[in-house]
PDB file of N, CA and C in Angstrom:
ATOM      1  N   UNK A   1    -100.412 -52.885  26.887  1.00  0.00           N
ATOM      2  CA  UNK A   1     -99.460 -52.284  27.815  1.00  0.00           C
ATOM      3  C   UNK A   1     -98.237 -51.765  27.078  1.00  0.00           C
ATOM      4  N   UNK A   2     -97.502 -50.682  27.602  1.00  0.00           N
ATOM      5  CA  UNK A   2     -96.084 -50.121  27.268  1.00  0.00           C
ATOM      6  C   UNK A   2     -94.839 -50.468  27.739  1.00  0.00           C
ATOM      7  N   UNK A   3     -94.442 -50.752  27.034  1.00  0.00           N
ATOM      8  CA  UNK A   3     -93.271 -51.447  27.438  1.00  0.00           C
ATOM      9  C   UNK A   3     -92.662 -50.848  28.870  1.00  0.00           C
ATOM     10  N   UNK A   4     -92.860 -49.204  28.732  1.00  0.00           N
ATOM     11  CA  UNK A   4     -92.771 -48.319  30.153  1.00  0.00           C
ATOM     12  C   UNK A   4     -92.912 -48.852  31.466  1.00  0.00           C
ATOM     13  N   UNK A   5     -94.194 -49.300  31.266  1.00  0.00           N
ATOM     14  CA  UNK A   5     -94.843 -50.188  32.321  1.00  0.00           C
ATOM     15  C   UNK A   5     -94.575 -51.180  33.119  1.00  0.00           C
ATOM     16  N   UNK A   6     -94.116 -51.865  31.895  1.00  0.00           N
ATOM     17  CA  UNK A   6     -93.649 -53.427  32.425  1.00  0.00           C
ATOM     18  C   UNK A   6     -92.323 -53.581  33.714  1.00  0.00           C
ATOM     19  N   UNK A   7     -92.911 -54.591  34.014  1.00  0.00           N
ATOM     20  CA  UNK A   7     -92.277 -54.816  35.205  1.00  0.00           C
ATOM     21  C   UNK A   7     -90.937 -56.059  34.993  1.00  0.00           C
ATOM     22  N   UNK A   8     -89.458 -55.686  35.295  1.00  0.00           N
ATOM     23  CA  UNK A   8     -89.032 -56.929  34.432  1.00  0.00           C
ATOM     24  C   UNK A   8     -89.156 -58.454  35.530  1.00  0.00           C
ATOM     25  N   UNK A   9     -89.397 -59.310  35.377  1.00  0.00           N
ATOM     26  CA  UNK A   9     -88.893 -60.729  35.651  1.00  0.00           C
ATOM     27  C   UNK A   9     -87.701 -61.380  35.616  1.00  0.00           C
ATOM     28  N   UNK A  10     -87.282 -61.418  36.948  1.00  0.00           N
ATOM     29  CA  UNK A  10     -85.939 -62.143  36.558  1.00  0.00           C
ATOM     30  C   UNK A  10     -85.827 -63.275  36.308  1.00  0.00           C
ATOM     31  N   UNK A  11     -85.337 -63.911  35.456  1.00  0.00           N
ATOM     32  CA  UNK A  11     -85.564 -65.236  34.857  1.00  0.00           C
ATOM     33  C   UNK A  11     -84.081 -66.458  34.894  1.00  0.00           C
ATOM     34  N   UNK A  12     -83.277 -65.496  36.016  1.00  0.00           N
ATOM     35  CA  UNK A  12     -81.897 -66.463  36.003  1.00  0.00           C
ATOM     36  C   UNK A  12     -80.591 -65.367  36.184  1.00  0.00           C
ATOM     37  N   UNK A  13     -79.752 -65.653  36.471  1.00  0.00           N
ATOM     38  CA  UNK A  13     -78.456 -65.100  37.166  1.00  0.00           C
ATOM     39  C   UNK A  13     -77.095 -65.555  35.822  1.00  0.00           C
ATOM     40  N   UNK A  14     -76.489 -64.610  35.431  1.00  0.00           N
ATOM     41  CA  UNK A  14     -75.187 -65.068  35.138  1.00  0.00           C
ATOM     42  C   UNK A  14     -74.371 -66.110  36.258  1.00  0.00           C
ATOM     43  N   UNK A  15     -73.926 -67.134  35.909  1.00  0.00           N
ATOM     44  CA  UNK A  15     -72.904 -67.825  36.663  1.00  0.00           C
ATOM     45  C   UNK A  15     -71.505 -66.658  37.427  1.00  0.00           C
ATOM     46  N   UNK A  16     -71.161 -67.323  38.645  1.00  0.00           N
ATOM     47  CA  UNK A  16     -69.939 -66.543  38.777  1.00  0.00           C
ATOM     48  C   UNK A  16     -68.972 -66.747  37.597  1.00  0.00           C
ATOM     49  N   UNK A  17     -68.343 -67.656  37.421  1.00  0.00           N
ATOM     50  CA  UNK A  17     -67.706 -67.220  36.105  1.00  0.00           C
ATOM     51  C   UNK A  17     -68.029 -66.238  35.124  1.00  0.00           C
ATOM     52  N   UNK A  18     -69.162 -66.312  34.329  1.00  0.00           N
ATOM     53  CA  UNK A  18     -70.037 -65.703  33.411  1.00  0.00           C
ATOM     54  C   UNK A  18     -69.679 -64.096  33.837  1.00  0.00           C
ATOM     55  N   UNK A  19     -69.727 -63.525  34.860  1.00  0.00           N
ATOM     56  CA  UNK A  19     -69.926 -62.582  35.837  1.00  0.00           C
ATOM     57  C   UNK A  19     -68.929 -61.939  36.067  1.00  0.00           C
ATOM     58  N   UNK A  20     -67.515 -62.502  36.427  1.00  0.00           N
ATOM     59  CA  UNK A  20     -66.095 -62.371  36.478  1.00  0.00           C
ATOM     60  C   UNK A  20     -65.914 -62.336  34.930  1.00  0.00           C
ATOM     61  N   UNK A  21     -65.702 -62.942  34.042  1.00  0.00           N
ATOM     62  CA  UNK A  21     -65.350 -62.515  32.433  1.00  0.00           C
ATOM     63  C   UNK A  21     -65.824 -61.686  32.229  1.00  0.00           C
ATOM     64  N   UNK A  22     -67.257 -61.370  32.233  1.00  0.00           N
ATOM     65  CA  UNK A  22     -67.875 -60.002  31.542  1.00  0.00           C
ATOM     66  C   UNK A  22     -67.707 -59.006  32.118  1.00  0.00           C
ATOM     67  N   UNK A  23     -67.187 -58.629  33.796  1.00  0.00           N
ATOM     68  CA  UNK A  23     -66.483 -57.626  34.284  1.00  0.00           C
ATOM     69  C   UNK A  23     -65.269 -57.558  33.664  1.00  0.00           C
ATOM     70  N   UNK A  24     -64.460 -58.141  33.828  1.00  0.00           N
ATOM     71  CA  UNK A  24     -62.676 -58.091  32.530  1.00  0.00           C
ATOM     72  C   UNK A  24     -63.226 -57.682  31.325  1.00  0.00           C
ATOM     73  N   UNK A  25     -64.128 -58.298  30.812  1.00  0.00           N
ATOM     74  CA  UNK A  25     -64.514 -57.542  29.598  1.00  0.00           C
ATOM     75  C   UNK A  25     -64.503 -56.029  29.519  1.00  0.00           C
ATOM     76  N   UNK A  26     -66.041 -55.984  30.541  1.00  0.00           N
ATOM     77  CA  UNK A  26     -66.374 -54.312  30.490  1.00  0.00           C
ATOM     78  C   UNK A  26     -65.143 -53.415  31.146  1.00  0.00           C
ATOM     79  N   UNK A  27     -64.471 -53.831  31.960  1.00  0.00           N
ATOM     80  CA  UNK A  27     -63.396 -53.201  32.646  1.00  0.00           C
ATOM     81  C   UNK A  27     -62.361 -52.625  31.262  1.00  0.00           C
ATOM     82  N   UNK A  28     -62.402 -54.090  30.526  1.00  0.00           N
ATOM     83  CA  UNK A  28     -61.020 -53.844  29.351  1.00  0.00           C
ATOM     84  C   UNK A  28     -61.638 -52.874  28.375  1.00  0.00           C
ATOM     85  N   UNK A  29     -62.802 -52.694  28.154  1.00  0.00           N
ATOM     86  CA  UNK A  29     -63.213 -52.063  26.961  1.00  0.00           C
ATOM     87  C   UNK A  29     -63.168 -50.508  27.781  1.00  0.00           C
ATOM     88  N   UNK A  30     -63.202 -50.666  28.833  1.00  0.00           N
ATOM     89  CA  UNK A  30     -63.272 -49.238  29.509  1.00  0.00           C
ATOM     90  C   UNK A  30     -62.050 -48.768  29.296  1.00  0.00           C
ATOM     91  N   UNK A  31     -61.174 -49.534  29.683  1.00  0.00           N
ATOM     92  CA  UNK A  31     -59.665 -49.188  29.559  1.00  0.00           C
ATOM     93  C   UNK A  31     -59.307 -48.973  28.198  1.00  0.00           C
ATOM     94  N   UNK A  32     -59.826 -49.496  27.528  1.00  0.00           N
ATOM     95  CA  UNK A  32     -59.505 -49.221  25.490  1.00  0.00           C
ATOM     96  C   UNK A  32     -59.928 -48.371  25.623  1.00  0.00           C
ATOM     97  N   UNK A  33     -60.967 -47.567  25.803  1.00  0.00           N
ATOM     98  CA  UNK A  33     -61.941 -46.253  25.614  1.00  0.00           C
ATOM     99  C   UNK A  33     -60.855 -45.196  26.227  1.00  0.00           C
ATOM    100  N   UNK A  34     -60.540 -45.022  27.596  1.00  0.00           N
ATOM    101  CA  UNK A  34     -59.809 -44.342  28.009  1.00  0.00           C
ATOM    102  C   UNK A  34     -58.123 -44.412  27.632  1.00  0.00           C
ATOM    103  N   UNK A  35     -57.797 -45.549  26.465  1.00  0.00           N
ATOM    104  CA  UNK A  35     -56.180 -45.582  25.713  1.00  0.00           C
ATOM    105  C   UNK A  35     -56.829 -44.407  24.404  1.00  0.00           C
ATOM    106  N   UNK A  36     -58.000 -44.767  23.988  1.00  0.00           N
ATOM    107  CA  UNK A  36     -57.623 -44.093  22.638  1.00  0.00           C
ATOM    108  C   UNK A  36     -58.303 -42.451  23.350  1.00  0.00           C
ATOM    109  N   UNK A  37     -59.071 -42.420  23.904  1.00  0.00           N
ATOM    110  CA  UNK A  37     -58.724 -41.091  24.619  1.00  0.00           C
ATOM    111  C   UNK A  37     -57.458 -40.292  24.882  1.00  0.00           C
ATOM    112  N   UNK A  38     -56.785 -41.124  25.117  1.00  0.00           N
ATOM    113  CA  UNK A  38     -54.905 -40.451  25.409  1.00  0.00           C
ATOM    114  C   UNK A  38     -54.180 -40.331  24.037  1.00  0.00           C
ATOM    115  N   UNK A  39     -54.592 -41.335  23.177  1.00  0.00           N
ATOM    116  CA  UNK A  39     -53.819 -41.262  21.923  1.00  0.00           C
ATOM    117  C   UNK A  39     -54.600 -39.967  21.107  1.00  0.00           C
ATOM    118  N   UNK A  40     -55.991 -39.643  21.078  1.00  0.00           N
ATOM    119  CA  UNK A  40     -56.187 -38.696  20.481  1.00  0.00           C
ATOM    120  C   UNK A  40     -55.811 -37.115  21.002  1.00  0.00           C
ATOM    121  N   UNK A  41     -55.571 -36.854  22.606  1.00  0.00           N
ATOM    122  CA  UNK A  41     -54.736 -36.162  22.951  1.00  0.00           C
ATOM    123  C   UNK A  41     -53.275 -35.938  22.265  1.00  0.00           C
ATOM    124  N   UNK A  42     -52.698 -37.027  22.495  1.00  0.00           N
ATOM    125  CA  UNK A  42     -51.397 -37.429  21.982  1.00  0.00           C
ATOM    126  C   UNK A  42     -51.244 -36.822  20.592  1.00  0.00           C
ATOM    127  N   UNK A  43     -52.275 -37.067  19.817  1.00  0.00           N
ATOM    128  CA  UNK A  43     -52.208 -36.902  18.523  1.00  0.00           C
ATOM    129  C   UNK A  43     -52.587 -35.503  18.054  1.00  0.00           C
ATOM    130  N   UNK A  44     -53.437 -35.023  18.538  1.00  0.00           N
ATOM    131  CA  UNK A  44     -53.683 -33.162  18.547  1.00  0.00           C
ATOM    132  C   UNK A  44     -51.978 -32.817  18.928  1.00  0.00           C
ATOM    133  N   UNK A  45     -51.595 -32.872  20.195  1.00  0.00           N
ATOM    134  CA  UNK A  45     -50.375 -32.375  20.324  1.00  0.00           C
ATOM    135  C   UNK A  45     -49.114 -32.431  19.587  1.00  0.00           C
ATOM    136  N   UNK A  46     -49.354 -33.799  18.877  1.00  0.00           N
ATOM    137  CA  UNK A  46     -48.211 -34.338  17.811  1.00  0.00           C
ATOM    138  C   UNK A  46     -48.649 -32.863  16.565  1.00  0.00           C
ATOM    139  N   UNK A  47     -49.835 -33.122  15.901  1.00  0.00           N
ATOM    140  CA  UNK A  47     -49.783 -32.598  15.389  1.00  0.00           C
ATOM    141  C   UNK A  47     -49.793 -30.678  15.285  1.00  0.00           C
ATOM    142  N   UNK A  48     -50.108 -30.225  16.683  1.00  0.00           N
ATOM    143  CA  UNK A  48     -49.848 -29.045  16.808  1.00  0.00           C
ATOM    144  C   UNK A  48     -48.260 -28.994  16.721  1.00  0.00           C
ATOM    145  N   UNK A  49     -47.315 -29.789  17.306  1.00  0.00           N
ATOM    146  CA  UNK A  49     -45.590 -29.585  17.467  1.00  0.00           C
ATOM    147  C   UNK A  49     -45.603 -29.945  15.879  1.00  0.00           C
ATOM    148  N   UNK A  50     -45.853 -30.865  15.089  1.00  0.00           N
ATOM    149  CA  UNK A  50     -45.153 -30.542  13.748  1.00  0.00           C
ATOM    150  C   UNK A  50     -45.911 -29.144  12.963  1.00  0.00           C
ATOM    151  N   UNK A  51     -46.956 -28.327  13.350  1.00  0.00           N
ATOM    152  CA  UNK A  51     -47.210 -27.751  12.475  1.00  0.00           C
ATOM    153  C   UNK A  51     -46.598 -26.382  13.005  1.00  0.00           C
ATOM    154  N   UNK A  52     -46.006 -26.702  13.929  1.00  0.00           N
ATOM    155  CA  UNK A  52     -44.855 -25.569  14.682  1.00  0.00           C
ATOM    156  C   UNK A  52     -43.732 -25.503  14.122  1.00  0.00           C
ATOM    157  N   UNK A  53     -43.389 -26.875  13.606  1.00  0.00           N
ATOM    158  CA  UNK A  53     -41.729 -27.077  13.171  1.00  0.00           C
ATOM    159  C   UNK A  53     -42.186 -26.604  11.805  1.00  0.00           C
ATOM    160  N   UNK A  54     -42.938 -26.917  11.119  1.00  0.00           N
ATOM    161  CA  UNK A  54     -43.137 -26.695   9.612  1.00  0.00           C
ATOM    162  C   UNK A  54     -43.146 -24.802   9.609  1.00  0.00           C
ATOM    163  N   UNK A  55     -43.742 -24.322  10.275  1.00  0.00           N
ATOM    164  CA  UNK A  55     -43.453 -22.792  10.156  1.00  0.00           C
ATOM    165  C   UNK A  55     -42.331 -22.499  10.687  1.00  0.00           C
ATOM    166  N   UNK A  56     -41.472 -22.791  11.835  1.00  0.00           N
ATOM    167  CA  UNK A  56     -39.862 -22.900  11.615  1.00  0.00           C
ATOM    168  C   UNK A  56     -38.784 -22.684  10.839  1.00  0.00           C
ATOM    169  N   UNK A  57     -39.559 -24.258   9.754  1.00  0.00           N
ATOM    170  CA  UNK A  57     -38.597 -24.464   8.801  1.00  0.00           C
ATOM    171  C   UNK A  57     -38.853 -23.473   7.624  1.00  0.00           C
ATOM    172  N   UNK A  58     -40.285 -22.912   7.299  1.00  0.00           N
ATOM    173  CA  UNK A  58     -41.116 -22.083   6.229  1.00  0.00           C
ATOM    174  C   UNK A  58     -40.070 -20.841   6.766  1.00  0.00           C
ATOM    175  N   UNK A  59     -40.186 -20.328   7.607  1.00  0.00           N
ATOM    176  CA  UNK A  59     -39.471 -19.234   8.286  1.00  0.00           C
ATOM    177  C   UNK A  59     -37.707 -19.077   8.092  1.00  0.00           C
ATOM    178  N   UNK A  60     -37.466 -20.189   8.180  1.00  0.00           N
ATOM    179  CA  UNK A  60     -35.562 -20.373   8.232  1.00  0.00           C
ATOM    180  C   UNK A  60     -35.658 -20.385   6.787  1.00  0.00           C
ATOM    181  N   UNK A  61     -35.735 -21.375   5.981  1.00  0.00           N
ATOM    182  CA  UNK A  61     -35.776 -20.725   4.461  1.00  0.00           C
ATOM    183  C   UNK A  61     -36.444 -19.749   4.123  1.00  0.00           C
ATOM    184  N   UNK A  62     -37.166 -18.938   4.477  1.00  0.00           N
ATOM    185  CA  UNK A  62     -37.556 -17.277   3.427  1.00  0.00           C
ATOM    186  C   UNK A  62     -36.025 -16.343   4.016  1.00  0.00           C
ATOM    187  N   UNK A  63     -35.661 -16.782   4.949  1.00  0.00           N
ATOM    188  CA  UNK A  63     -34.667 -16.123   5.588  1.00  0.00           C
ATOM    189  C   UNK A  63     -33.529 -16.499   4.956  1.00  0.00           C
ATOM    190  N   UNK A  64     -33.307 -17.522   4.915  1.00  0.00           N
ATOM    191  CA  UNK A  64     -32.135 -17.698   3.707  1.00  0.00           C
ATOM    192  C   UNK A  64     -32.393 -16.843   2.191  1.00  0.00           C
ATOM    193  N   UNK A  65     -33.533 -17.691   1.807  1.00  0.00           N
ATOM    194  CA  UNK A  65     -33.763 -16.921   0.437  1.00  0.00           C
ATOM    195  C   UNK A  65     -33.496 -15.329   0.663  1.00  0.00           C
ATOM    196  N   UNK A  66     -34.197 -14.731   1.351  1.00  0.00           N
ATOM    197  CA  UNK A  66     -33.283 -13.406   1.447  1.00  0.00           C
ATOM    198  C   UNK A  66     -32.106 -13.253   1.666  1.00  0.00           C
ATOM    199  N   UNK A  67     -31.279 -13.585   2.334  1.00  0.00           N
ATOM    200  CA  UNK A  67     -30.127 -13.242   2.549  1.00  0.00           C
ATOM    201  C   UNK A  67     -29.061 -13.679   1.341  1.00  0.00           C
ATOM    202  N   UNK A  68     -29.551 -15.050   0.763  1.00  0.00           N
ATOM    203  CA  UNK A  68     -29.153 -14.783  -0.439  1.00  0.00           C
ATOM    204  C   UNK A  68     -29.246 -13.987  -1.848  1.00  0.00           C
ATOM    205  N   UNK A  69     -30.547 -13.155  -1.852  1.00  0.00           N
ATOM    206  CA  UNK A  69     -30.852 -12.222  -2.837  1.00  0.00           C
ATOM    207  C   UNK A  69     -31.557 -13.088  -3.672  1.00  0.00           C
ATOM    208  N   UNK A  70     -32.620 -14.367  -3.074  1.00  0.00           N
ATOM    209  CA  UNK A  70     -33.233 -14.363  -4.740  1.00  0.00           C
ATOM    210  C   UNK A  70     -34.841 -14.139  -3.650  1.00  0.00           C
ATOM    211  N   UNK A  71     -35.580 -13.451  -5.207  1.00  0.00           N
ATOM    212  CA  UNK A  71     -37.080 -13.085  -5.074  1.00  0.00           C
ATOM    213  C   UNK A  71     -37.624 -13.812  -4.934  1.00  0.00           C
ATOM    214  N   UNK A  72     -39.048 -14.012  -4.268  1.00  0.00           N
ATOM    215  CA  UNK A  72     -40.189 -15.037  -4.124  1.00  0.00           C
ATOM    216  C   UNK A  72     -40.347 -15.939  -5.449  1.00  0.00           C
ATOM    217  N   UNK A  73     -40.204 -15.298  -6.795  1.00  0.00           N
ATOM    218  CA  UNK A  73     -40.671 -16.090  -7.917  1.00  0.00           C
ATOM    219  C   UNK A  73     -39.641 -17.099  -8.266  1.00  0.00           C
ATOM    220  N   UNK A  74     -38.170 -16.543  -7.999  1.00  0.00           N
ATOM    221  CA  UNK A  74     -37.272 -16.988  -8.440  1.00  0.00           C
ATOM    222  C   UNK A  74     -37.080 -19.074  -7.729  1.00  0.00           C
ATOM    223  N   UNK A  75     -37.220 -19.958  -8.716  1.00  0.00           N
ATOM    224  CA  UNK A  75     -36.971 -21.596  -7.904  1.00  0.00           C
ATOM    225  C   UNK A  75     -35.939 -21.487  -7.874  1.00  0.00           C
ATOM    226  N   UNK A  76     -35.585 -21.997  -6.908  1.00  0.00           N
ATOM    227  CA  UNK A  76     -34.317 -22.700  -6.055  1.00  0.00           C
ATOM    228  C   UNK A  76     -34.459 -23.928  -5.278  1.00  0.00           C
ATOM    229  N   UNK A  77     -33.282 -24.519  -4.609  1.00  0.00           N
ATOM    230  CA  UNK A  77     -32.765 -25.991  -4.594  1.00  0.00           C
ATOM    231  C   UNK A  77     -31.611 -25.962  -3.524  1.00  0.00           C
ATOM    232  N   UNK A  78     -32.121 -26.162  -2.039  1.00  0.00           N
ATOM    233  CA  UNK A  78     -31.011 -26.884  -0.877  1.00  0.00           C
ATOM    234  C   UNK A  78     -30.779 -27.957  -1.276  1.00  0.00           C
ATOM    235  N   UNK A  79     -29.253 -28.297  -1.583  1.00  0.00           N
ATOM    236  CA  UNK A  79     -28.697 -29.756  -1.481  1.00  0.00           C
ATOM    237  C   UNK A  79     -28.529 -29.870   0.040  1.00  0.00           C
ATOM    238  N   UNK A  80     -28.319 -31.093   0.342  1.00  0.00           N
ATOM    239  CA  UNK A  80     -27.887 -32.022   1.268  1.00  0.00           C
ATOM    240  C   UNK A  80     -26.743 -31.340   2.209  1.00  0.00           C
ATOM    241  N   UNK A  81     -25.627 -30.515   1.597  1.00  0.00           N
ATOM    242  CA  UNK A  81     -24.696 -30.052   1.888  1.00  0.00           C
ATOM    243  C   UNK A  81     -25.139 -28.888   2.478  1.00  0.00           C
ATOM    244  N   UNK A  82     -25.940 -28.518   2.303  1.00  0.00           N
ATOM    245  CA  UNK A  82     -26.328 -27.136   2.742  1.00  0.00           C
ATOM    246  C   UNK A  82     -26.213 -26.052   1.334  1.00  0.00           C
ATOM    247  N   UNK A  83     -25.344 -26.138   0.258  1.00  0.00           N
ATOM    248  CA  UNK A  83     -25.509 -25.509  -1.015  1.00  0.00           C
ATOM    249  C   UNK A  83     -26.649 -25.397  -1.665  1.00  0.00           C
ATOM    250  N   UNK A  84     -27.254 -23.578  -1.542  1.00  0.00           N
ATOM    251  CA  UNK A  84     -27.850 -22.953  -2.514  1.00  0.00           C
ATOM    252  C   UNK A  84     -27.728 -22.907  -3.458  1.00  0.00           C
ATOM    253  N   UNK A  85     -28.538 -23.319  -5.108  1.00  0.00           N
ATOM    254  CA  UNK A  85     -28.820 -23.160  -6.296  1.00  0.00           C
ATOM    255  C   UNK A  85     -29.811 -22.646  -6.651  1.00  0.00           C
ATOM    256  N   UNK A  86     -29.816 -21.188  -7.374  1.00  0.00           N
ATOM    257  CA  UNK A  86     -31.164 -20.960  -8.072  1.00  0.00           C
ATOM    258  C   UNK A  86     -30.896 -21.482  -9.168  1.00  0.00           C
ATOM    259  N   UNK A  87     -32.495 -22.199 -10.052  1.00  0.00           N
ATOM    260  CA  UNK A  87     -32.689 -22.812 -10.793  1.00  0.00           C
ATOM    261  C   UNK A  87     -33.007 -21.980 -12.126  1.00  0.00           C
ATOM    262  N   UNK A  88     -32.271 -22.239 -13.076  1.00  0.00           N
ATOM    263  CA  UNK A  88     -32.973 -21.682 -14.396  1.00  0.00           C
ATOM    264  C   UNK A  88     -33.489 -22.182 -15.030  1.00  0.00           C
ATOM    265  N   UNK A  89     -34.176 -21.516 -15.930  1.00  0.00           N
ATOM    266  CA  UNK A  89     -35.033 -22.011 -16.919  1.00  0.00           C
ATOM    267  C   UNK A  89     -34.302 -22.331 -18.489  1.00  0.00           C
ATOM    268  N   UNK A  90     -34.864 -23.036 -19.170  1.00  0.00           N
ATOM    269  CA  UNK A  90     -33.736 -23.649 -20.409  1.00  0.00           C
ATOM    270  C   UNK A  90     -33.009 -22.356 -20.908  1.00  0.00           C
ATOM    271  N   UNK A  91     -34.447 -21.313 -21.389  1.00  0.00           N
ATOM    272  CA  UNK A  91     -33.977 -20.165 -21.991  1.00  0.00           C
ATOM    273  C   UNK A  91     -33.116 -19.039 -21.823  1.00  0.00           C
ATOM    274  N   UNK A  92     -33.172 -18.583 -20.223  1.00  0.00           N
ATOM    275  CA  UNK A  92     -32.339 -18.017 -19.356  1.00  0.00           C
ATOM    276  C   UNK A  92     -31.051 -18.835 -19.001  1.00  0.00           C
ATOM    277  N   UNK A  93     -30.975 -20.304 -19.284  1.00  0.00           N
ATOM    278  CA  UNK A  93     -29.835 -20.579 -19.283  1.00  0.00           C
ATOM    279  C   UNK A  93     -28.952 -20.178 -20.735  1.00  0.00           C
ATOM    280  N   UNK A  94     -29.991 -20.844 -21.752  1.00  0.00           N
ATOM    281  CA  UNK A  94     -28.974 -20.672 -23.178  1.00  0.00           C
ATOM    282  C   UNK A  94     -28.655 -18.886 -23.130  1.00  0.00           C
ATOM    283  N   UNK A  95     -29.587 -17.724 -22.900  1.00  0.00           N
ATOM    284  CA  UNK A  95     -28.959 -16.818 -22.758  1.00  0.00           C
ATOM    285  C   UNK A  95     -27.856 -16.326 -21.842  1.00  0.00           C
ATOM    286  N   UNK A  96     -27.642 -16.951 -20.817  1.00  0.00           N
ATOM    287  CA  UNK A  96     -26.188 -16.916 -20.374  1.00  0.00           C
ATOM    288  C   UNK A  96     -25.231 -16.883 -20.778  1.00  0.00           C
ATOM    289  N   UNK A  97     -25.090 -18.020 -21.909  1.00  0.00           N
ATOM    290  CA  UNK A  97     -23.816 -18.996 -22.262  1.00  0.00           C
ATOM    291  C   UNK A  97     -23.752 -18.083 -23.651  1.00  0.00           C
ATOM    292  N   UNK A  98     -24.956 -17.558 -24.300  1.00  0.00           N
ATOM    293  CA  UNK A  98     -24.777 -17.381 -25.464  1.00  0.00           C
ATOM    294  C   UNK A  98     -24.546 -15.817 -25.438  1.00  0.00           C
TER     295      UNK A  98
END
């Protein structure tokens, strides 16, 4: 015979207790299932808003860098203060001075 076939036998009952816990159980695991459902929502959206702010911020500095006059190649350095520094290189510095 196939297992298809078979007919089951009931062979005994969970206790009411037994019965009441394993509903809280399945209930709670349902409820975990449907928390991390919300957190992975949560978390697409988190990460769509920072990858909004990051082109923002990509955007507000090229805009500075222009307005201050230095080129794409040229490194530079926001302090804390808000003070622009372009950065030189050893050699372009000693030719300054020298």
């Amino acid at each position: 015979m196939s297992d298809a076939s078979q007919t089951p036998a009931q062979i005994g009952s969970l206790t009411e207790e037994e019965l009441s816990e394993f509903s809280q159980v399945r209930n709670l695991a349902s409820q975990m299932i449907q928390q991390l459902g919300s957190l992975e929502l949560r978390k697409s959206r988190l990460i769509a808003d920072l990858e909004a702010n990051e082109q923002k911020a990509q955007a507000l500095l090229a805009n500075a860098r222009e307005r201050v006059g230095l080129t794409d190649d040229t490194p530079w350095q926001i302090r804390d203060d808000g003070s622009i520094f372009a950065l030189q290189t050893s050699a372009e510095g000693e030719s300054a001075e020298g």
